[in-house]
Protein backbone atom coordinates (compact mmCIF):
# COMPACT_ATOMS: atom_id res chain seq x y z
CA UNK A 1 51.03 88.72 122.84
CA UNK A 2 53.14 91.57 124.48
CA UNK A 3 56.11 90.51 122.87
CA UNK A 4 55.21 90.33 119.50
CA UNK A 5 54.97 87.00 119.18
CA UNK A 6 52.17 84.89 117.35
CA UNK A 7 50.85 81.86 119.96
CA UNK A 8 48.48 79.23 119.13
CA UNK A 9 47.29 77.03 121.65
CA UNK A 10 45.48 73.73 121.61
CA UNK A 11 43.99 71.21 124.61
CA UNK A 12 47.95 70.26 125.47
CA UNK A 13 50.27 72.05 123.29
CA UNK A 14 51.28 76.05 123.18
CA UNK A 15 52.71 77.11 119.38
CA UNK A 16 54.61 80.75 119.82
CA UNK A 17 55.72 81.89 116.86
CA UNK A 18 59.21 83.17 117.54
CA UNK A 19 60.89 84.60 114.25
CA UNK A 20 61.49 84.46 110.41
CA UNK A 21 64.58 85.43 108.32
CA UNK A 22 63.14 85.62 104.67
CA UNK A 23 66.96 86.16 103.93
CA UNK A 24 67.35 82.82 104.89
CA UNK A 25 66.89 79.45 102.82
CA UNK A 26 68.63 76.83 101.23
CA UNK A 27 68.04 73.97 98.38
CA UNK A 28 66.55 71.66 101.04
CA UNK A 29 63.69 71.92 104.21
CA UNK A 30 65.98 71.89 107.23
CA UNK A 31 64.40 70.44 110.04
CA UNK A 32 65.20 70.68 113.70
CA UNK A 33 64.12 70.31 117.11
CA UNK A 34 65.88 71.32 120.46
CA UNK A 35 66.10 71.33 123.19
CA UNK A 36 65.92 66.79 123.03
CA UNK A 37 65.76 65.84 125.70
CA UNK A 38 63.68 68.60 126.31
CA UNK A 39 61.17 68.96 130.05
CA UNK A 40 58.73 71.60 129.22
CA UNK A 41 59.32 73.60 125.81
CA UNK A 42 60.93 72.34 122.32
CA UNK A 43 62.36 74.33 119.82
CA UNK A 44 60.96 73.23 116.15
CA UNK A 45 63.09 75.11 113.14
CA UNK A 46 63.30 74.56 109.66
CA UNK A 47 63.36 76.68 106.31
CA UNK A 48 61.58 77.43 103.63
CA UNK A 49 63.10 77.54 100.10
CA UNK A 50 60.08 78.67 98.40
CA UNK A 51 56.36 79.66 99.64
CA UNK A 52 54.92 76.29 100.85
CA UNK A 53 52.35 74.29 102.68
CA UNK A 54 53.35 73.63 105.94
CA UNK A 55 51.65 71.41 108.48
CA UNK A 56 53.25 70.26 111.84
CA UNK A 57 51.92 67.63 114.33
CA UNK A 58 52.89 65.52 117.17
CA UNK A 59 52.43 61.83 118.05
CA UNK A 60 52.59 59.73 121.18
CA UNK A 61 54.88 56.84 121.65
CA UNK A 62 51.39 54.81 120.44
CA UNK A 63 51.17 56.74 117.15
CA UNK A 64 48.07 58.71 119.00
CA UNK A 65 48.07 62.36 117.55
CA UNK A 66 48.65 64.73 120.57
CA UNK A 67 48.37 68.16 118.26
CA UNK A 68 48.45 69.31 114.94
CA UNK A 69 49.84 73.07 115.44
CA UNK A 70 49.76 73.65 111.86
CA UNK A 71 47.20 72.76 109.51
CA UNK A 72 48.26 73.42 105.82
CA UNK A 73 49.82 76.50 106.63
CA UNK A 74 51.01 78.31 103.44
CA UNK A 75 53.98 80.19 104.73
CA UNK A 76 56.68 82.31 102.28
CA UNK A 77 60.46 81.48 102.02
CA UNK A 78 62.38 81.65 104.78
CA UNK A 79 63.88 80.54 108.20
CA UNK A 80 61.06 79.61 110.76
CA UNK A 81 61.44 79.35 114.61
CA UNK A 82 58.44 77.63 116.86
CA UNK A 83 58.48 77.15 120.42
CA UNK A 84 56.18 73.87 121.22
CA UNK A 85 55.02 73.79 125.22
CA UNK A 86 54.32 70.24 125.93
CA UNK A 87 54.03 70.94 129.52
CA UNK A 88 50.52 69.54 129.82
CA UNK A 89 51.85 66.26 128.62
CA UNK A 90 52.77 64.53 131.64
CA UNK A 91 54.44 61.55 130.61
CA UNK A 92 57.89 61.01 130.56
CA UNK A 93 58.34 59.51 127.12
CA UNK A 94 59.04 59.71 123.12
CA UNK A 95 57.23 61.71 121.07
CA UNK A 96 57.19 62.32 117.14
CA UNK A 97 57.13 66.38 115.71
CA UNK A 98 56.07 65.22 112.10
CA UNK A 99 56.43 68.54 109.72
CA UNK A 100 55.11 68.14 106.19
CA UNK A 101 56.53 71.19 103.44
CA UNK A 102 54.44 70.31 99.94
CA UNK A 103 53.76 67.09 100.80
CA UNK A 104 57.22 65.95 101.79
CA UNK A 105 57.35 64.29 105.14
CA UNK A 106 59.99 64.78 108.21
CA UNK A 107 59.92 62.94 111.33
CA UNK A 108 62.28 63.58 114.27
CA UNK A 109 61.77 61.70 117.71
CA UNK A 110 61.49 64.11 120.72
CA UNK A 111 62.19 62.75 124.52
CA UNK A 112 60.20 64.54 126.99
CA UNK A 113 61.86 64.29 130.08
CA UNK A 114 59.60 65.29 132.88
């Protein structure tokens, strides 16, 4: 895109790839998401300590997969920033960003409001 930005869309999800430190990292995977609750667009962060596998989906309230933006993604150490547009998702309701590093799973519940 014009801003320099990576995006990646699927049938009901935008990915934009907004930054990486590669100063950045820590002993653990942080994991975030933000805005939640969010209406349109959620923040997903979380670092890298060492070059990894990375895959990120999202699940319905049902446990129906809505999108996998990242499929086995090897990505280098560092501080990763994703903006996830869920504004073709119409239902108000919980969600679930799942984000596997190597194999190790995170799950945070989302709350899309509108």
């Amino acid at each position: 895109s014009s801003d320099g930005c990576a995006t990646t869309s699927t049938n009901s999800l935008e990915l934009k790839f907004v930054g990486i430190d590669q100063n950045g990292g820590s002993k653990e995977s942080n994991f975030s998401a933000f805005p939640n609750p969010f209406e349109q667009t959620i923040n997903v962060d979380y670092t890298l300590n060492e070059g990894s596998t990375v895959r990120l989906e999202v699940f319905d309230a049902d446990g129906r997969r809505v999108a996998v933006p990242l499929q086995n993604t090897q990505q280098t150490p560092g501080e990763y920033t994703y903006q996830l547009n869920l504004e073709d998702e119409k239902k108000t309701a919980f969600y679930f960003l799942r984000v596997t590093i190597d194999g190790k799973t995170h799950v945070k519940r989302i709350f899309k409001a509108k």
